[in-house]
N, C-alpha and C. Protein backbone atom coordinates (compact mmCIF):
# COMPACT_ATOMS: atom_id res chain seq x y z
N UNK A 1 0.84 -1.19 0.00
CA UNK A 1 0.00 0.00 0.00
C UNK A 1 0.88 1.24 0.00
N UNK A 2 0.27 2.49 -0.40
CA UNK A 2 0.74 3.71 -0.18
C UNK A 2 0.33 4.57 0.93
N UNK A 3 0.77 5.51 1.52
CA UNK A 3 0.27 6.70 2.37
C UNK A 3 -0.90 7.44 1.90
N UNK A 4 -1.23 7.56 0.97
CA UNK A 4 -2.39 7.84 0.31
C UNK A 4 -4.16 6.95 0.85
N UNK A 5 -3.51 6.12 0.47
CA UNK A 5 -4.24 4.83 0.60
C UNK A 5 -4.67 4.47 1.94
N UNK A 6 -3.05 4.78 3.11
CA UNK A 6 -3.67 4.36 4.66
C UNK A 6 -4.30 5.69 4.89
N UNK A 7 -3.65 6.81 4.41
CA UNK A 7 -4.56 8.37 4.91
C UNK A 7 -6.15 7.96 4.36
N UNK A 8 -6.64 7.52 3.17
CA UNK A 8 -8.34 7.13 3.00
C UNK A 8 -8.57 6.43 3.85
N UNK A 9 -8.13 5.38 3.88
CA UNK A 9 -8.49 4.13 4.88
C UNK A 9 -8.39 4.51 6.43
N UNK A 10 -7.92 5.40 6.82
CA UNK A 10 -7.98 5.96 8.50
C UNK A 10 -9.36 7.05 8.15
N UNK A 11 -9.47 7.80 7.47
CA UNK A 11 -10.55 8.51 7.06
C UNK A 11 -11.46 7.98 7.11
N UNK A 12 -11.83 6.69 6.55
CA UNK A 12 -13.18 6.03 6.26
C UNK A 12 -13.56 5.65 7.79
N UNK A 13 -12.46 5.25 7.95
CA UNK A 13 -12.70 4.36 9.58
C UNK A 13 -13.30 5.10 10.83
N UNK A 14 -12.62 6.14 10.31
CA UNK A 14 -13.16 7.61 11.39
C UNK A 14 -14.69 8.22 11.16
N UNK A 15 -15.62 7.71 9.96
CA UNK A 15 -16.70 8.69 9.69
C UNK A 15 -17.81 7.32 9.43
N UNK A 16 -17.47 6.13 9.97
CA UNK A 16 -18.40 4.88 9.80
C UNK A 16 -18.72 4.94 11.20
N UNK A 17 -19.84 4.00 11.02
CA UNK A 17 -20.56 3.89 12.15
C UNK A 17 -19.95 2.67 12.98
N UNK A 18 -19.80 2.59 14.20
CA UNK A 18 -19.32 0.99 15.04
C UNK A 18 -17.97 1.19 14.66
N UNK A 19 -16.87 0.14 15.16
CA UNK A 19 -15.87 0.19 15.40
C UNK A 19 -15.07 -0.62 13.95
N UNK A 20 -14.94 0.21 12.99
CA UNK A 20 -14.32 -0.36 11.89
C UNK A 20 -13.08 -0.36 11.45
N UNK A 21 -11.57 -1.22 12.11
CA UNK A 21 -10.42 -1.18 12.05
C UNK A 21 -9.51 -1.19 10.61
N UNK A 22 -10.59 -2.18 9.58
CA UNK A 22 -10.00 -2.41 8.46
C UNK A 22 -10.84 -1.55 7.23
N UNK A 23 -9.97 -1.46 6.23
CA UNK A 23 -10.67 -1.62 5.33
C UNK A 23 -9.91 -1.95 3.81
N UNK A 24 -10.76 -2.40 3.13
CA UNK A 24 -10.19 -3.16 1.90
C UNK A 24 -10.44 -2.75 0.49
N UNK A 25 -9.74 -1.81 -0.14
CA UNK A 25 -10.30 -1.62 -1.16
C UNK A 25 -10.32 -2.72 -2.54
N UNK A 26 -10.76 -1.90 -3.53
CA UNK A 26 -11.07 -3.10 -4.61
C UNK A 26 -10.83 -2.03 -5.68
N UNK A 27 -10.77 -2.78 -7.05
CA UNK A 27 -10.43 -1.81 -7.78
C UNK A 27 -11.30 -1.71 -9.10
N UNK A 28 -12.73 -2.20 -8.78
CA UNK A 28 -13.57 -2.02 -9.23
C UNK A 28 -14.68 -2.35 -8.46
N UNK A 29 -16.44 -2.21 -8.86
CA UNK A 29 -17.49 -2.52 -8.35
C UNK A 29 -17.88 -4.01 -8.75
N UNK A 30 -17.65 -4.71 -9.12
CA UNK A 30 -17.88 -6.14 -9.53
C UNK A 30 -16.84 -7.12 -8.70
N UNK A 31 -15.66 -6.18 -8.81
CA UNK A 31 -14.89 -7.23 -7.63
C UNK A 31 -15.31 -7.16 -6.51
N UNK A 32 -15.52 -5.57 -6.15
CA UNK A 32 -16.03 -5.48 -4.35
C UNK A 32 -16.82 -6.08 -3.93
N UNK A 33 -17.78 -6.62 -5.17
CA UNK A 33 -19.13 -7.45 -4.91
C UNK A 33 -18.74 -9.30 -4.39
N UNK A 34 -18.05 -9.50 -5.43
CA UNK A 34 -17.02 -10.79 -5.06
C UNK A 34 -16.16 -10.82 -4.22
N UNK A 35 -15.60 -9.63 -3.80
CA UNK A 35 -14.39 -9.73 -2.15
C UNK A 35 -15.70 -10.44 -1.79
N UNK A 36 -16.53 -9.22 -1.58
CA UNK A 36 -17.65 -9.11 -0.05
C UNK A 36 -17.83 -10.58 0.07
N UNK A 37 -18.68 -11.17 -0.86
CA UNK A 37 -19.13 -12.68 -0.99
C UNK A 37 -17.56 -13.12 -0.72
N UNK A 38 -16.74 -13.49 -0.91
CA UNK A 38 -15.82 -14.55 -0.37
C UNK A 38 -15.59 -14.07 1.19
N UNK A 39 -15.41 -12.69 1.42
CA UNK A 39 -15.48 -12.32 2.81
C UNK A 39 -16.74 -13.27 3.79
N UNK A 40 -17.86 -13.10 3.22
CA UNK A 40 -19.37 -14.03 3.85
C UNK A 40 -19.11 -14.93 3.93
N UNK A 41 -18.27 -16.04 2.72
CA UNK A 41 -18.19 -17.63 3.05
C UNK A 41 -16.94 -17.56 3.51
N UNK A 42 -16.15 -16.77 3.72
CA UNK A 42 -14.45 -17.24 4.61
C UNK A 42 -15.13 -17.20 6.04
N UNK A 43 -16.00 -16.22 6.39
CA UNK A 43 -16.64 -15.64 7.93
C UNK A 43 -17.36 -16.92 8.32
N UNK A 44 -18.20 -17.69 7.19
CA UNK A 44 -18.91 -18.76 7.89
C UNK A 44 -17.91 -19.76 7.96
N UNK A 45 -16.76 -20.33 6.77
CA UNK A 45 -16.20 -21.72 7.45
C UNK A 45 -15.51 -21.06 8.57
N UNK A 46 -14.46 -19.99 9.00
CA UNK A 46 -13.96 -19.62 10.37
C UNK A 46 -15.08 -19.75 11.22
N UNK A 47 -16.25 -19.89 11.70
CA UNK A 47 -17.03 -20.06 12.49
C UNK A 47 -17.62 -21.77 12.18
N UNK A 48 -17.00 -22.78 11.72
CA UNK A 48 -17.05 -23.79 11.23
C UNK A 48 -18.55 -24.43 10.83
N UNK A 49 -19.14 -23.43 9.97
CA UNK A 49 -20.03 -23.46 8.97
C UNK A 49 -20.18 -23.28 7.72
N UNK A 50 -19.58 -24.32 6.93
CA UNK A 50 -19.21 -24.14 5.71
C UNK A 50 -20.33 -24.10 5.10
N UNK A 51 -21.41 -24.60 5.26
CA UNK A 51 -22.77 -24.88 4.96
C UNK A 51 -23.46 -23.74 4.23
N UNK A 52 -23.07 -22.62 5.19
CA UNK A 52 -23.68 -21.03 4.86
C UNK A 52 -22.87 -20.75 3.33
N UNK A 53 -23.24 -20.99 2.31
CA UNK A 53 -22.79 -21.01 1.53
C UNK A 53 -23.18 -20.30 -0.10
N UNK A 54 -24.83 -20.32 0.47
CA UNK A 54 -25.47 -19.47 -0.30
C UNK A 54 -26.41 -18.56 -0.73
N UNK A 55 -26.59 -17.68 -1.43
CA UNK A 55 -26.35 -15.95 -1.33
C UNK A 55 -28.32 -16.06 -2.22
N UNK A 56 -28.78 -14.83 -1.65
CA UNK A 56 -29.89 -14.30 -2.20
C UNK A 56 -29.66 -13.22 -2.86
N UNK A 57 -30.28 -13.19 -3.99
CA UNK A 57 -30.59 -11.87 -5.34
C UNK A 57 -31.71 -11.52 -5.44
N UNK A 58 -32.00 -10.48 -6.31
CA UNK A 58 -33.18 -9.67 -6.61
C UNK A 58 -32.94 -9.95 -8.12
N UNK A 59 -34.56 -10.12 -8.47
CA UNK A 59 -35.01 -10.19 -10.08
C UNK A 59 -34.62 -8.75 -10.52
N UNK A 60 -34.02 -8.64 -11.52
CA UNK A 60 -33.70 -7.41 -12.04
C UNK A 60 -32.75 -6.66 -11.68
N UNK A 61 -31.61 -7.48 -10.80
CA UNK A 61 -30.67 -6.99 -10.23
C UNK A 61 -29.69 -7.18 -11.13
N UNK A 62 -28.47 -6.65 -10.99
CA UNK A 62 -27.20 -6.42 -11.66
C UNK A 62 -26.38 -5.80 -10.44
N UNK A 63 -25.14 -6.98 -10.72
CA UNK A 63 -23.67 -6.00 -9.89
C UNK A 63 -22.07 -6.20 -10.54
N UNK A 64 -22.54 -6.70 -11.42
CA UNK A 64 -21.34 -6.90 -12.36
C UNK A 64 -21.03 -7.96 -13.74
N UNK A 65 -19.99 -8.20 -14.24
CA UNK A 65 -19.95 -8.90 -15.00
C UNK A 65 -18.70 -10.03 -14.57
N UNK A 66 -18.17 -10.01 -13.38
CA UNK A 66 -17.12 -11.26 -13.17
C UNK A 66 -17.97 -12.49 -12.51
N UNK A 67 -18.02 -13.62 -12.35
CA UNK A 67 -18.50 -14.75 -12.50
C UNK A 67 -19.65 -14.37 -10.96
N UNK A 68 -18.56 -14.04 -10.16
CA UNK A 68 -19.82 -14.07 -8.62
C UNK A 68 -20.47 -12.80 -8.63
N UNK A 69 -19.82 -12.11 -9.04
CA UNK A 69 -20.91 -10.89 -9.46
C UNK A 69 -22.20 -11.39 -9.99
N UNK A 70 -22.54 -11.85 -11.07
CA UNK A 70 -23.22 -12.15 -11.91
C UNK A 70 -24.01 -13.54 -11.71
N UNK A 71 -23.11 -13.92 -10.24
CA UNK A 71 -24.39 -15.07 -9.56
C UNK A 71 -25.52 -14.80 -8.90
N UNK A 72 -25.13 -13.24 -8.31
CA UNK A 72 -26.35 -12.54 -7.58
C UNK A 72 -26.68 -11.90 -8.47
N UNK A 73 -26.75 -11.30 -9.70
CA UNK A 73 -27.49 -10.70 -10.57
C UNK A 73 -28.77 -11.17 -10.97
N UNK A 74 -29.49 -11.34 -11.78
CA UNK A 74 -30.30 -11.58 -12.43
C UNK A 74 -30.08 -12.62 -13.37
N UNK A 75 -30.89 -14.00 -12.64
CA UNK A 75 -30.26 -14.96 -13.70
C UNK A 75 -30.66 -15.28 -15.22
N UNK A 76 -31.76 -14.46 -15.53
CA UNK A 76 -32.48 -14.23 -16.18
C UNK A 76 -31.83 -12.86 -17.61
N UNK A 77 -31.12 -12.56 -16.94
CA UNK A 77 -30.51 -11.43 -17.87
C UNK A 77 -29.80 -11.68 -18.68
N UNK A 78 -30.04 -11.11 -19.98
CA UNK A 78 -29.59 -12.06 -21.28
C UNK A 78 -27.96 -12.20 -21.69
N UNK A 79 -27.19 -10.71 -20.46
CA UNK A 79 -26.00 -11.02 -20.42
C UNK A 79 -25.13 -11.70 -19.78
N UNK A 80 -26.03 -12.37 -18.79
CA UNK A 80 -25.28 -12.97 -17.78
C UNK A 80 -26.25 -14.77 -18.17
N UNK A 81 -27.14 -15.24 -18.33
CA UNK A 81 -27.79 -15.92 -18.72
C UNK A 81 -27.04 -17.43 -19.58
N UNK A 82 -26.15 -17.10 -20.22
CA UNK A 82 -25.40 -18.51 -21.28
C UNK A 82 -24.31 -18.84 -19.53
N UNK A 83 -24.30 -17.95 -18.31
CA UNK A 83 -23.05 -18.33 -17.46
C UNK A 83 -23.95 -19.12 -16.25
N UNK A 84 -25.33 -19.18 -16.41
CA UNK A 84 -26.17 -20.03 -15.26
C UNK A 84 -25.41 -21.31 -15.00
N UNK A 85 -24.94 -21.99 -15.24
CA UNK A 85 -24.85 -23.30 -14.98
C UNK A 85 -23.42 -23.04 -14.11
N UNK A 86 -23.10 -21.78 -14.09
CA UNK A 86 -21.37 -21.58 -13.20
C UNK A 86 -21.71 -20.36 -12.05
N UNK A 87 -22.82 -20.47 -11.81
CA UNK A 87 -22.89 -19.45 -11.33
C UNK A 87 -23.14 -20.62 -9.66
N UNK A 88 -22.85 -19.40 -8.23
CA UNK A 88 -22.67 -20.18 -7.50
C UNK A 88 -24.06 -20.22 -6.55
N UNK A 89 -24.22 -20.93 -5.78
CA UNK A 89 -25.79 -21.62 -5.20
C UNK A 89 -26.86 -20.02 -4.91
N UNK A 90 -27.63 -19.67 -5.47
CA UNK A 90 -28.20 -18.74 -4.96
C UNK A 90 -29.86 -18.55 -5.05
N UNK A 91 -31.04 -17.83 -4.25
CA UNK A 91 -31.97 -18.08 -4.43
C UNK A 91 -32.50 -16.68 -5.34
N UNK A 92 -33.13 -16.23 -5.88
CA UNK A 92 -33.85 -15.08 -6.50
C UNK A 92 -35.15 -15.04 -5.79
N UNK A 93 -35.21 -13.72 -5.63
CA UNK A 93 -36.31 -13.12 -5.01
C UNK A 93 -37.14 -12.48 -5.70
């Protein structure tokens, strides 16, 4: 990292709500969507629930175009749609 980077990251930490020590950037919105989700299933097997494993979407949703992005999207959407069969366990709402 740079000084830049820890000066945002002490900034953010200071103007969130609750006690937030870290933070992680990403270097786009489709990855942040996929950290987050691997962040959710690393949090459940460390609490030795691997089980918790899968994620709810909204019909008509969109959050990206990289593979887990596009598992919570809309499975239905004609751009993400030929990748259903790789997409990972999720329910639509």
């Amino acid at each position: 990292a740079h000084e830049q980077a820890y000066r945002l990251a002490s900034r953010l930490s200071a103007v969130v709500p609750g006690q937030l020590p870290r933070v992680f950037f990403s270097d786009s919105g489709s990855v942040a969507v996929e950290d987050a989700m691997k962040m959710a299933l690393q949090y459940w097997r460390n609490r030795d629930q691997p089980n918790k494993n899968k994620f709810i979407c909204f019909r008509h949703g969109y959050h990206g175009d990289t593979l887990g992005a596009m598992s919570v999207s809309d499975p239905e959407d004609p751009l993400h749609k030929a990748f259903r069969s790789m997409f990972l366990m999720h329910y639509v709402l």
